[in-house]
N, C-alpha and C. Protein backbone atom coordinates (compact mmCIF):
# COMPACT_ATOMS: atom_id res chain seq x y z
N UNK A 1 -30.22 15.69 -3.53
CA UNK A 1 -29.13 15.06 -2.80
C UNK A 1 -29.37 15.23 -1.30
N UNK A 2 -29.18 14.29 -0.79
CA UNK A 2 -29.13 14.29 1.08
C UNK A 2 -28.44 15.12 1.67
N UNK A 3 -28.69 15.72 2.96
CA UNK A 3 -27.60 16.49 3.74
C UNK A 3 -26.54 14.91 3.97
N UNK A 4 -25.29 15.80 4.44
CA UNK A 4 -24.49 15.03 4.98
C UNK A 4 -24.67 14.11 6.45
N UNK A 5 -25.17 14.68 6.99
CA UNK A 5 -25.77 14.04 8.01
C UNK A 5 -26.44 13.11 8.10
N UNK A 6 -27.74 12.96 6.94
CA UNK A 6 -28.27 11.89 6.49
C UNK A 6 -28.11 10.90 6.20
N UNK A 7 -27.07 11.40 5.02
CA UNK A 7 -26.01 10.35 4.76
C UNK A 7 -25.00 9.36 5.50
N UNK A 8 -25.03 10.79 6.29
CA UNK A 8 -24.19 9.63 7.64
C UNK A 8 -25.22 8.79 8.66
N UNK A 9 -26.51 9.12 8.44
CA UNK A 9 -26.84 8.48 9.20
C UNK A 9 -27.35 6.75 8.44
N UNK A 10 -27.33 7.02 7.11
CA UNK A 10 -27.99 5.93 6.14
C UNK A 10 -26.93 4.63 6.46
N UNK A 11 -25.20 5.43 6.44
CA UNK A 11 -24.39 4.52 6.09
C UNK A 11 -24.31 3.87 7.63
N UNK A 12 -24.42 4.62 8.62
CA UNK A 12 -24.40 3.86 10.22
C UNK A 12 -25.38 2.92 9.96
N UNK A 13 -26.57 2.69 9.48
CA UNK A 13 -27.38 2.06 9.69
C UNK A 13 -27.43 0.98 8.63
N UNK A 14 -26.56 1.11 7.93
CA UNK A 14 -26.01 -0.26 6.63
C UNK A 14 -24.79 -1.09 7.15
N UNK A 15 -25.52 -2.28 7.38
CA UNK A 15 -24.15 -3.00 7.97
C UNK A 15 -22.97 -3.77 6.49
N UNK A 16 -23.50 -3.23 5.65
CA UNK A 16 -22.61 -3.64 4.46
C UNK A 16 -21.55 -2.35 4.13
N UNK A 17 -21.66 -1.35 5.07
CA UNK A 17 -20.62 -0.43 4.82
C UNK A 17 -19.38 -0.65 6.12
N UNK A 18 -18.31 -0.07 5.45
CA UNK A 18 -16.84 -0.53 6.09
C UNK A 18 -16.71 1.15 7.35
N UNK A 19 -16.49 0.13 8.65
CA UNK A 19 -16.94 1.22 9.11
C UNK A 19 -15.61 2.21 8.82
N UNK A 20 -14.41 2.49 8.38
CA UNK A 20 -13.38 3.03 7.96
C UNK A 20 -14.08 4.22 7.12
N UNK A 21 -15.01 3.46 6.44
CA UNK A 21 -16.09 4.90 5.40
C UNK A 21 -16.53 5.45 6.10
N UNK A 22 -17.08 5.10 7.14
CA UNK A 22 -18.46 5.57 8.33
C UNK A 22 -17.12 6.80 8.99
N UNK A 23 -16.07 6.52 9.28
CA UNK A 23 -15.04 7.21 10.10
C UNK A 23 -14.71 8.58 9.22
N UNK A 24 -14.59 7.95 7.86
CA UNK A 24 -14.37 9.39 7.59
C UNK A 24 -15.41 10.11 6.97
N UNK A 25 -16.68 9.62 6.64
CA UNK A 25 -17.55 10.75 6.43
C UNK A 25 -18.23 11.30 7.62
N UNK A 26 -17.52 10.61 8.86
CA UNK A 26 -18.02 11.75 10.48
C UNK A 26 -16.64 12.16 10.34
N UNK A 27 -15.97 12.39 9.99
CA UNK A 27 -14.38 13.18 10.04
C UNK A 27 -15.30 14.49 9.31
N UNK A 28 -15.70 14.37 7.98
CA UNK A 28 -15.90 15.40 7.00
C UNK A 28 -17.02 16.25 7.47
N UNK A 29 -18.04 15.43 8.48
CA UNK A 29 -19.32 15.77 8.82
C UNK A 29 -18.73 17.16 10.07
N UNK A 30 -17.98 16.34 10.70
CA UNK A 30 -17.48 17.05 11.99
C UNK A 30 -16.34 18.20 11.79
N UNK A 31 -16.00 17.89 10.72
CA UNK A 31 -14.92 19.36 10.63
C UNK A 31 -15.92 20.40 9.80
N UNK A 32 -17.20 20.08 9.15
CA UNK A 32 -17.57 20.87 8.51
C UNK A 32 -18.98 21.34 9.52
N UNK A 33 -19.23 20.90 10.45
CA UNK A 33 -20.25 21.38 11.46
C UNK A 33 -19.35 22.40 12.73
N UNK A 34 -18.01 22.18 12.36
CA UNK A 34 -16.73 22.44 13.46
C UNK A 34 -16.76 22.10 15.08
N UNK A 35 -17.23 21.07 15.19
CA UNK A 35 -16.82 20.07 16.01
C UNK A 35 -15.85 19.77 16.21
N UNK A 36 -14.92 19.74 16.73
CA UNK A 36 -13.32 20.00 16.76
C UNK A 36 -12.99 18.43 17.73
N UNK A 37 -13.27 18.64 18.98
CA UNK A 37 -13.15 17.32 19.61
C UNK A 37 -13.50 15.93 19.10
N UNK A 38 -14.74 16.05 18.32
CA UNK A 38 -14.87 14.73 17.48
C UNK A 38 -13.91 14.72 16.24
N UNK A 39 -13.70 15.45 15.18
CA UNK A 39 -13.42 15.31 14.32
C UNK A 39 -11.81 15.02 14.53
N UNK A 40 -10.88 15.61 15.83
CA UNK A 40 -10.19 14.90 16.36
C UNK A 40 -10.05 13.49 16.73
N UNK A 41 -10.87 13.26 16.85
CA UNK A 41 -11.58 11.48 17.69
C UNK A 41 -11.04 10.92 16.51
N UNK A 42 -11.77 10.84 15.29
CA UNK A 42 -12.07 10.11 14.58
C UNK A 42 -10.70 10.63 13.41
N UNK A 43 -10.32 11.57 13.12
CA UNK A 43 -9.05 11.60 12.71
C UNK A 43 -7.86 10.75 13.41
N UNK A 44 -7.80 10.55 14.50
CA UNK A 44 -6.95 9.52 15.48
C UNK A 44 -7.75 7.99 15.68
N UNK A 45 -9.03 7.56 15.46
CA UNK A 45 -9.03 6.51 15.06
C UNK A 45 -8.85 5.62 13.22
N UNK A 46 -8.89 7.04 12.18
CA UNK A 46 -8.57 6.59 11.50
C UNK A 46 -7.12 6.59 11.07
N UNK A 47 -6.22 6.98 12.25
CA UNK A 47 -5.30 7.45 11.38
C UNK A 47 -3.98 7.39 11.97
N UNK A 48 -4.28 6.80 13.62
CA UNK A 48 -3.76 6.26 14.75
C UNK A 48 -3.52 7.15 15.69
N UNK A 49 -3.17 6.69 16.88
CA UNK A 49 -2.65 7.30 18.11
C UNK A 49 -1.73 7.98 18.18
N UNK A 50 -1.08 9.19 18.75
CA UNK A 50 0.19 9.45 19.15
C UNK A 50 0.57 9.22 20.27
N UNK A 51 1.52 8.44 20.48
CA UNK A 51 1.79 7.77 21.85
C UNK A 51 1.06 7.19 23.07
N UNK A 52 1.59 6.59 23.66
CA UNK A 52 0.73 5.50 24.77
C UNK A 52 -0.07 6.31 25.42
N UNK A 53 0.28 7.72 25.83
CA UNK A 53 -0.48 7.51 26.65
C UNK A 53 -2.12 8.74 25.99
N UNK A 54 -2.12 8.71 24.93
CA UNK A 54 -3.03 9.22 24.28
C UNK A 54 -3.79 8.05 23.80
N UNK A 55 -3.70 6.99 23.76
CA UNK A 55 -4.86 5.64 23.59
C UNK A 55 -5.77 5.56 24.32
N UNK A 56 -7.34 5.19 23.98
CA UNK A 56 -8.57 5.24 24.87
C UNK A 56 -8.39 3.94 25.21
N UNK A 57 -8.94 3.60 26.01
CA UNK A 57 -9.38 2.58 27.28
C UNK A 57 -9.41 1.38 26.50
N UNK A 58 -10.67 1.79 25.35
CA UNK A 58 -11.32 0.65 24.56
C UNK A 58 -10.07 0.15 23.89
N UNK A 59 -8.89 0.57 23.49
CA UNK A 59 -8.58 0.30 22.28
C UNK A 59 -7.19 -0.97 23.01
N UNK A 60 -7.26 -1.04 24.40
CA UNK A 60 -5.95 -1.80 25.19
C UNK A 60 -6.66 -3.25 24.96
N UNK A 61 -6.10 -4.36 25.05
CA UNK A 61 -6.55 -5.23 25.24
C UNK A 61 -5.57 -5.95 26.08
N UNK A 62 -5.95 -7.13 26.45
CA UNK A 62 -4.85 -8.11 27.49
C UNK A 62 -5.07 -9.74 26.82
N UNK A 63 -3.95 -10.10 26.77
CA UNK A 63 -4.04 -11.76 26.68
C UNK A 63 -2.80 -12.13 26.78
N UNK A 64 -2.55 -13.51 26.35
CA UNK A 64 -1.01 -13.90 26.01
C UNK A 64 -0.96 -14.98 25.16
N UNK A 65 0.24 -14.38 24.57
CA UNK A 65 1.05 -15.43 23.32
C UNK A 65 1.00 -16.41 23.71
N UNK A 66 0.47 -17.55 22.41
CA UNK A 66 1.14 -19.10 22.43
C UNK A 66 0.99 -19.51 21.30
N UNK A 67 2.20 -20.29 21.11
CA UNK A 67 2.64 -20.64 19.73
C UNK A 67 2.12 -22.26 19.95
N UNK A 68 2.03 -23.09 18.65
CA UNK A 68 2.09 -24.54 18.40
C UNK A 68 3.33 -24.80 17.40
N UNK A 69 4.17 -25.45 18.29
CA UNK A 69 5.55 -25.83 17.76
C UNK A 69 5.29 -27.56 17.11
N UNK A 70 5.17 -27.54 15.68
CA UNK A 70 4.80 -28.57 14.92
C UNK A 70 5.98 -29.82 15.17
N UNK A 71 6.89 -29.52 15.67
CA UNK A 71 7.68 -30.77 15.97
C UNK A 71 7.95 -31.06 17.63
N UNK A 72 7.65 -30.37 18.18
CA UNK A 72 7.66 -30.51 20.07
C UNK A 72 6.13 -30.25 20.59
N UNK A 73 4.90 -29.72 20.07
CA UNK A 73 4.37 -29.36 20.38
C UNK A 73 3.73 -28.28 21.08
């Protein structure tokens, strides 16, 4: 059987895996190497944010709403 690591590195490198799997076998990788700051990371990307102002950079986006109103246009 593979180290875990391996494994994690097989499934990064398979684009047919969901990266949600990829998230938590570096969750399992990182609490069991005790990596604490990552395994944080990735416990809060799988599992969400606590409040605004704990969201990374990447995760904001900007645009704006518009609807198509089928009888006014």
């Amino acid at each position: 059987m593979d180290s875990l690591v391996l494994q994690l590195q097989e499934y990064a490198l398979d684009s047919k895996r969901d990266v949600s799997d990829l998230l938590r076998m570096s969750l399992v990788a990182a609490r069991k190497l005790e990596i604490e700051e990552f395994a944080q990371w990735a416990g809060q990307e799988l599992n969400g944010y606590d409040g605004a102002q704990n969201i990374p950079e990447y995760r904001n986006t900007r645009g704006s709403l518009e609807v198509w109103n089928t009888y006014h246009g």
